[in-house]
Protein backbone atom coordinates (compact mmCIF):
# COMPACT_ATOMS: atom_id res chain seq x y z
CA UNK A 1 -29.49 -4.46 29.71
CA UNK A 2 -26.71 -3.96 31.83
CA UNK A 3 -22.77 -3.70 30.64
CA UNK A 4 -19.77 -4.18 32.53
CA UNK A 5 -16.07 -4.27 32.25
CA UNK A 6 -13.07 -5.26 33.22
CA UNK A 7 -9.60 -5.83 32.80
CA UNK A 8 -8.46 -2.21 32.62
CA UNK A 9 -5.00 -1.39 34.36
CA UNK A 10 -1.51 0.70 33.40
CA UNK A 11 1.22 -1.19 31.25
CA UNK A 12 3.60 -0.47 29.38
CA UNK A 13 4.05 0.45 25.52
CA UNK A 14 4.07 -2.52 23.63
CA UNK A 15 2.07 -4.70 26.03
CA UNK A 16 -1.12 -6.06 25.72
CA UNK A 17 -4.35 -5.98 27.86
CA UNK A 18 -7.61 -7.81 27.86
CA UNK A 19 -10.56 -6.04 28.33
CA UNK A 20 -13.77 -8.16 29.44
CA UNK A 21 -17.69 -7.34 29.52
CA UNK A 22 -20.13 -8.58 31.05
CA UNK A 23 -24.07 -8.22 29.42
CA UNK A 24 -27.00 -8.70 31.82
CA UNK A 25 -29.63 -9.41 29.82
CA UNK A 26 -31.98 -11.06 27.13
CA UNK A 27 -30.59 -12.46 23.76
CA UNK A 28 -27.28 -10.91 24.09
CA UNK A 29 -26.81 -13.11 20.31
CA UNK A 30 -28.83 -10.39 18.98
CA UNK A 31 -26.91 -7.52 19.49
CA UNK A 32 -23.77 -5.71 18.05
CA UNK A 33 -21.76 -5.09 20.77
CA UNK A 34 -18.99 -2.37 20.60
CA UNK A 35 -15.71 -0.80 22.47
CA UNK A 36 -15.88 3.21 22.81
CA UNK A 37 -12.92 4.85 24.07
CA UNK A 38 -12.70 8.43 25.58
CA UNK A 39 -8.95 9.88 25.43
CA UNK A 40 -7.38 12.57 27.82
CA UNK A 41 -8.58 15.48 25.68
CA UNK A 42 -12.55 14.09 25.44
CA UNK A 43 -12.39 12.27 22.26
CA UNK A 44 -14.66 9.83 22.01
CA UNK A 45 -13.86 6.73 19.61
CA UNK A 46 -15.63 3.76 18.21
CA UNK A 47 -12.69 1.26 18.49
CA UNK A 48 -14.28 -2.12 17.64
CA UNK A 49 -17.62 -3.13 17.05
CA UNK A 50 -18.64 -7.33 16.36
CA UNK A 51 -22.43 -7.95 15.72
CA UNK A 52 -24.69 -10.83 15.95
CA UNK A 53 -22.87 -12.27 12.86
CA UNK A 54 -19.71 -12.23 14.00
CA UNK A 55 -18.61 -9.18 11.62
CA UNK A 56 -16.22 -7.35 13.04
CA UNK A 57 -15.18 -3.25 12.44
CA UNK A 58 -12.09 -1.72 13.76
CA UNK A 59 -11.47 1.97 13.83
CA UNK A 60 -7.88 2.26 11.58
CA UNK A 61 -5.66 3.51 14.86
CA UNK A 62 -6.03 -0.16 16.00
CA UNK A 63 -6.31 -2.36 13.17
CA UNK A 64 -3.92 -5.04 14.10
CA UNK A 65 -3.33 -4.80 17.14
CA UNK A 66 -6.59 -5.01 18.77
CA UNK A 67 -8.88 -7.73 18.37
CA UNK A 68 -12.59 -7.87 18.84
CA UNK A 69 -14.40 -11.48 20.35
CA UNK A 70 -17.32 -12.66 21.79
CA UNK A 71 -18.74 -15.47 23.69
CA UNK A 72 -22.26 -15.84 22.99
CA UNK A 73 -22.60 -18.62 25.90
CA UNK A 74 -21.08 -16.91 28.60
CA UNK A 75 -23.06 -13.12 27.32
CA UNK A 76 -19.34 -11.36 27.13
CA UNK A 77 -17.28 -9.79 24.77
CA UNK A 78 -13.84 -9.16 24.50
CA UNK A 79 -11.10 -6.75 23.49
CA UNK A 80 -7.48 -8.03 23.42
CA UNK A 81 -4.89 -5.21 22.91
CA UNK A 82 -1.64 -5.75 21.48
CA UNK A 83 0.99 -3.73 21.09
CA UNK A 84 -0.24 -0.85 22.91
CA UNK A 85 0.93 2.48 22.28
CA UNK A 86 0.26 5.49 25.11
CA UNK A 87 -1.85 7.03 22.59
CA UNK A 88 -4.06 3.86 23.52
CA UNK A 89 -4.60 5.98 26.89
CA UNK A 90 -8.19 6.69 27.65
CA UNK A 91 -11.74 4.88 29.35
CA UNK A 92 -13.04 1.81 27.36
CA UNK A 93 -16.85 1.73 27.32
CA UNK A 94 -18.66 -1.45 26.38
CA UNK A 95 -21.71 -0.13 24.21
CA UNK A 96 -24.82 -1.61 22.72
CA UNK A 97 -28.34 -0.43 21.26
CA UNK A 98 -31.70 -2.16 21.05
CA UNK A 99 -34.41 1.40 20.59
CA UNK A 100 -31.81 2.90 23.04
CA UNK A 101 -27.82 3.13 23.91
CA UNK A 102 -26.48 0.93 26.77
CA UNK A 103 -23.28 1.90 28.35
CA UNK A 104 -21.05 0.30 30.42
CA UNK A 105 -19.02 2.82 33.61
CA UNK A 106 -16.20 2.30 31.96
CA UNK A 107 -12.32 0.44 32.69
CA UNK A 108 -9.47 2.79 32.77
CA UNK A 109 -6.36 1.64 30.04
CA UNK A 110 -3.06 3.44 30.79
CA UNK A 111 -0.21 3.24 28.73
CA UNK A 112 2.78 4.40 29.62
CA UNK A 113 5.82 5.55 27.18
């Protein structure tokens, strides 16, 4: 399995981004596939998670305002993010596990005040 994303950039509070990633892989309709974020300081954050049944999980700092999708035809997932505060700030990791963790490198999301 391989992960990667996309759509990272700097905007301002308030705006929105789209994060996009991209699974390389075998029955990508089997797995829960997830958002991580890593702040500034080194927090690490589940943000959003959907699984194979379309169930999706939302860490409370987002409910919202972020939203949580996936294509199951094209193998990508999706995070749109409204209303983005600079606490939003940090590295977006795409994340899934089948016996061991996959990670994405990672998209940069700057919000500025």
């Amino acid at each position: 399995v391989q992960l990667v994303e996309s759509g990272g950039g700097l905007v301002q509070a308030g705006g929105s981004l789209r994060l996009s990633c991209a699974f390389s892989g075998s029955f990508f309709g089997r797995y829960t596939m997830n958002w991580y974020r890593q702040t500034p300081g080194n927090q690490r954050e589940l943000v959003a998670s959907i699984s194979s049944a379309w169930i999706t999980n939302y860490a409370d700092s987002v409910k919202g305002r972020f939203t949580v999708s996936r294509d199951n035809d094209k193998n990508m997932v999706y995070l749109q993010m409204d209303s983005l505060k600079p606490e939003d700030t940090g590295v977006y990791y795409c994340v899934t596990r089948w016996a061991t963790s996959y990670w994405g490198r990672g998209t940069q999301v700057t919000v500025s005040s």
